[in-house]
Protein backbone atom coordinates (compact mmCIF):
# COMPACT_ATOMS: atom_id res chain seq x y z
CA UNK A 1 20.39 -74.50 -26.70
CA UNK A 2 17.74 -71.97 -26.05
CA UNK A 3 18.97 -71.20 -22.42
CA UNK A 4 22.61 -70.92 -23.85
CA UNK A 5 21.34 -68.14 -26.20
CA UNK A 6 19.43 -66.45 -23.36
CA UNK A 7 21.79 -66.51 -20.96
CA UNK A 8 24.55 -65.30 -23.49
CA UNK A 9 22.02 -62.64 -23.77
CA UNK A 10 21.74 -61.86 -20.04
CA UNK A 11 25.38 -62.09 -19.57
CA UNK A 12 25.89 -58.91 -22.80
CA UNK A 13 23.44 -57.05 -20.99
CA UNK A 14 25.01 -57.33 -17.67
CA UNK A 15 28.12 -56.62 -19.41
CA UNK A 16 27.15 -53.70 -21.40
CA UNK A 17 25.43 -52.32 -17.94
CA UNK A 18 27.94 -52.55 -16.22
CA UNK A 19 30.64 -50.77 -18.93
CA UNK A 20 28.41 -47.84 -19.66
CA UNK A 21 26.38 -47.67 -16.25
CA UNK A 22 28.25 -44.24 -15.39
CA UNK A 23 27.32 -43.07 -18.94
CA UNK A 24 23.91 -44.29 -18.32
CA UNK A 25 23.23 -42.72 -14.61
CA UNK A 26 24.95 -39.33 -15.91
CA UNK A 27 22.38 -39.30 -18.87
CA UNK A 28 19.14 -40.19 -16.30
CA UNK A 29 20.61 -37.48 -14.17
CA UNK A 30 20.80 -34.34 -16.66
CA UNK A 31 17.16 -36.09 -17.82
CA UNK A 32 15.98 -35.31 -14.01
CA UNK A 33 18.07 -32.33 -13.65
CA UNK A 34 16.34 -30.18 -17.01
CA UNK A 35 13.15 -31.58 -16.15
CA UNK A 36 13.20 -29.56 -12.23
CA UNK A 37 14.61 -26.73 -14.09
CA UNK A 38 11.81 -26.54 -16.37
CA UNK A 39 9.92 -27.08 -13.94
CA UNK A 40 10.40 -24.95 -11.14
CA UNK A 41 10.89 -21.89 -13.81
CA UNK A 42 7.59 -22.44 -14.80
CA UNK A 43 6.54 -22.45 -11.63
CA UNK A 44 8.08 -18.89 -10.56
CA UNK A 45 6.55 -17.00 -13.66
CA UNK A 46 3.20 -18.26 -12.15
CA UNK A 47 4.50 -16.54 -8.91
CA UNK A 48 5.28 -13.31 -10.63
CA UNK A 49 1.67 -12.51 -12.42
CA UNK A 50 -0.48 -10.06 -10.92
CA UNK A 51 -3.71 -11.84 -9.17
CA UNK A 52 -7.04 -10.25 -10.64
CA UNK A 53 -8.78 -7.53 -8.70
CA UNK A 54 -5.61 -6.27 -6.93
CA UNK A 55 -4.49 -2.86 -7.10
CA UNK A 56 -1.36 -1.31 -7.14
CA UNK A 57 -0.18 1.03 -4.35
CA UNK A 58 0.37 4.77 -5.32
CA UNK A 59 1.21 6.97 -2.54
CA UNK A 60 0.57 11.07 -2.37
CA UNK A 61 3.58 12.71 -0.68
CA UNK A 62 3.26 12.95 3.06
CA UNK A 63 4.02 17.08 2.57
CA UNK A 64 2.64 19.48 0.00
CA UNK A 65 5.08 20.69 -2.26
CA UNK A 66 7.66 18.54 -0.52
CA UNK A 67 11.59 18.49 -1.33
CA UNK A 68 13.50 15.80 -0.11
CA UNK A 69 16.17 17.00 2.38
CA UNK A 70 17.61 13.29 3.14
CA UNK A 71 17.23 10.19 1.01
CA UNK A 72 16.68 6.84 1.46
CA UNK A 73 19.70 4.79 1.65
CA UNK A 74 19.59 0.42 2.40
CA UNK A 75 23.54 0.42 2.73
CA UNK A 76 25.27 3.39 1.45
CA UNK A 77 26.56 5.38 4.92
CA UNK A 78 25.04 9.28 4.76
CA UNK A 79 26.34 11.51 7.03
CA UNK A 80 24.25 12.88 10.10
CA UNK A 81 25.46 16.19 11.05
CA UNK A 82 23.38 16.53 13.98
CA UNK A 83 24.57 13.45 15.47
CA UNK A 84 27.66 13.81 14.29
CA UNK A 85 27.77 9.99 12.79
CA UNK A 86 27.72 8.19 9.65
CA UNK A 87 24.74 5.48 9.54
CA UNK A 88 22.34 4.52 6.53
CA UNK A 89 18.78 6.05 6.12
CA UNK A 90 16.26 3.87 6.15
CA UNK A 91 13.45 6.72 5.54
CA UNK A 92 12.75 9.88 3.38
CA UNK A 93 13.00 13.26 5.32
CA UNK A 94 11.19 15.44 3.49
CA UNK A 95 11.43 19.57 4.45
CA UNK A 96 8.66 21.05 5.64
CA UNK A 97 7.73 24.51 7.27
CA UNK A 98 7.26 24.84 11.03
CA UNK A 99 3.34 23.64 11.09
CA UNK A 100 2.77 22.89 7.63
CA UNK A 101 -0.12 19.89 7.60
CA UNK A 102 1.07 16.22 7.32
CA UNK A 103 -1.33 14.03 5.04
CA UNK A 104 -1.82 10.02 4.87
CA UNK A 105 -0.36 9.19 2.19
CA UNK A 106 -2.80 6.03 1.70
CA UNK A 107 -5.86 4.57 2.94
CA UNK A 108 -5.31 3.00 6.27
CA UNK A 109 -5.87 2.64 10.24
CA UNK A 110 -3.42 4.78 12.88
CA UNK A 111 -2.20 2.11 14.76
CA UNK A 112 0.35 4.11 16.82
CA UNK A 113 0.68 7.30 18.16
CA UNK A 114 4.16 7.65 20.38
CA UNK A 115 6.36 10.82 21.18
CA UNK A 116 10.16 10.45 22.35
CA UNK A 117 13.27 12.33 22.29
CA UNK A 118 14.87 11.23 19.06
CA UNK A 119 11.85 10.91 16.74
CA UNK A 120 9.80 13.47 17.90
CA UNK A 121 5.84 12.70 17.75
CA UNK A 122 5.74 9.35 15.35
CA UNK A 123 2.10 8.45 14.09
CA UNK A 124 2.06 4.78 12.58
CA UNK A 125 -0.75 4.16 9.92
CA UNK A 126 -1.77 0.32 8.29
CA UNK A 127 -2.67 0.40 5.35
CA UNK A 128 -3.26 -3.78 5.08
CA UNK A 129 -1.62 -6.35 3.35
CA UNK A 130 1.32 -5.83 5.09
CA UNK A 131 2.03 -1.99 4.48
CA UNK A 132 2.52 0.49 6.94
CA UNK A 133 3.86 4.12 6.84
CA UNK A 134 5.34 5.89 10.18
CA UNK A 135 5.67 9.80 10.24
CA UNK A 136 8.23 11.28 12.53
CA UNK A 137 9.11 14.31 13.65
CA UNK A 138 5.54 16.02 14.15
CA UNK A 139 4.17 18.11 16.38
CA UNK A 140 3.05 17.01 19.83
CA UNK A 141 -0.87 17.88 18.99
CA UNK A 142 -2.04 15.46 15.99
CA UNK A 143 -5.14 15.52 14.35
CA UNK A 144 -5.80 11.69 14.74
CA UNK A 145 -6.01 9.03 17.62
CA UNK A 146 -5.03 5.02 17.30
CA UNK A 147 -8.10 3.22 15.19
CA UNK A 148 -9.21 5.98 13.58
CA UNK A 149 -9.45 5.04 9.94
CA UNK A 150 -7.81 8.06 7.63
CA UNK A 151 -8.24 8.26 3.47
CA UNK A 152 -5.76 9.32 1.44
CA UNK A 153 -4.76 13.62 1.88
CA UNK A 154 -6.68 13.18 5.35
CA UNK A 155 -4.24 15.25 7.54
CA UNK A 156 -2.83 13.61 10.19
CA UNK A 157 -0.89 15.93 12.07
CA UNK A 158 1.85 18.86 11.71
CA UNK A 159 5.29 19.06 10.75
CA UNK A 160 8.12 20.00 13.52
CA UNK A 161 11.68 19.86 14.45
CA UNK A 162 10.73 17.80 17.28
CA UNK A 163 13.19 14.94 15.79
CA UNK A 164 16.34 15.99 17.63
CA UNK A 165 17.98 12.96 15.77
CA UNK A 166 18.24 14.70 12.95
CA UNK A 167 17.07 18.34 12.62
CA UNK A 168 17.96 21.44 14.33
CA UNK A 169 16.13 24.40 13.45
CA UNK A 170 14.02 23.70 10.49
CA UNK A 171 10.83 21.82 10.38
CA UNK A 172 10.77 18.14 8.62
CA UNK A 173 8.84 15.04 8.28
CA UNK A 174 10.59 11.91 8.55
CA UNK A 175 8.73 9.31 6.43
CA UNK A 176 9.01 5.62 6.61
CA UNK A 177 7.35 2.34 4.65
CA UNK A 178 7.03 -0.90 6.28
CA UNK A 179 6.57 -4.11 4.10
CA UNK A 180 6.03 -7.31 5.50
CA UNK A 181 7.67 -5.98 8.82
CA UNK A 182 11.16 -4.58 6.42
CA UNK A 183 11.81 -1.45 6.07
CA UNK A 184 11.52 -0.51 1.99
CA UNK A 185 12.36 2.67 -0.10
CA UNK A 186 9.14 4.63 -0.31
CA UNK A 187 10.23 6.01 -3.36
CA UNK A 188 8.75 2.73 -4.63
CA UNK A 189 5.58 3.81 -3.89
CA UNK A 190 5.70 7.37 -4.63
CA UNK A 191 6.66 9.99 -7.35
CA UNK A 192 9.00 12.14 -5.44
CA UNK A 193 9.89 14.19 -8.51
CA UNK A 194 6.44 16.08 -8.68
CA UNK A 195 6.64 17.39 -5.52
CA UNK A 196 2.99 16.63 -5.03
């Protein structure tokens, strides 16, 4: 009598099981599903907090008194009337007198010094962590050599119109920022509306 009871017991389990086993595995999967979004959000806002002791990056302007002549632009096509072609700007030209001094805008080590046709003289500074600035379109004669280490307002060199890729008569610097080996807006790192 016992076993009759216990395996009618067995056999309302099996058959409840196997009536509601899609309810069942739907419910264990939304359990499993919330619990990874929990948490791998969790997770991320660990990602996004600020690790003691670091700093944040705040550049000077590569030109005293600088206006911007040419913006940055990641996809939006600007117009390059010296090449006569559309293409995106991936840089900040900032005007600047025949001569006027060019100054690191950060702490960092020239890594490269190179000259050519379209860029003019380019000097490329680290600045660690992955962060590196390039300044195009100086003159050929630059204050610096590679491994120096500059500071921050050290001049570095002289604007020019040495970039025939974009300038014809009037001097410029064309500024770049590196992160991580991408190209990034440097107005991220830099008050351009001061002028300073």
């Amino acid at each position: 009598m016992e076993n009759e009871v216990r395996n009618e017991k067995t056999k309302g389990l099996i058959y409840y099981l196997k009536k509601y086993s899609y309810y069942i595995a739907l419910v264990c999967l939304i359990l499993f599903l919330s619990i990874a979004i929990i948490l791998t959000a969790s997770l991320s806002n660990n990602d996004e907090t600020t690790p003691t002791g670091s700093t944040v990056v705040s550049f000077d302007l590569p030109v005293m008194n600088a206006t911007v002549l040419k913006g940055y632009s990641d996809t939006e096509l600007q117009y390059n009337s010296v090449m006569n072609v559309w293409e995106t700007h991936k840089g900040i030209d900032f005007y600047a007198e025949v001569g006027a001094e060019v100054l690191a805008v950060y702490a960092g080590t020239v890594t490269d010094i190179s000259t050519n046709l379209l860029d003019g003289t380019v000097i490329t500074i680290d600045h660690g962590d992955g962060l590196v600035t390039t300044y195009g379109s100086l003159a050929k004669e630059v204050k610096v050599q590679v491994g120096d280490n500059v500071a921050q307002g050290d001049v570095i060199g002289n604007a020019s119109n040495t970039a025939t890729s974009e300038t014809s008569a009037d001097g410029q610097v064309h500024f770049e920022v590196w992160k991580d080996g991408n190209l990034v807006d440097p107005s991220n790192y830099m008050d351009i509306s001061t002028g300073k």
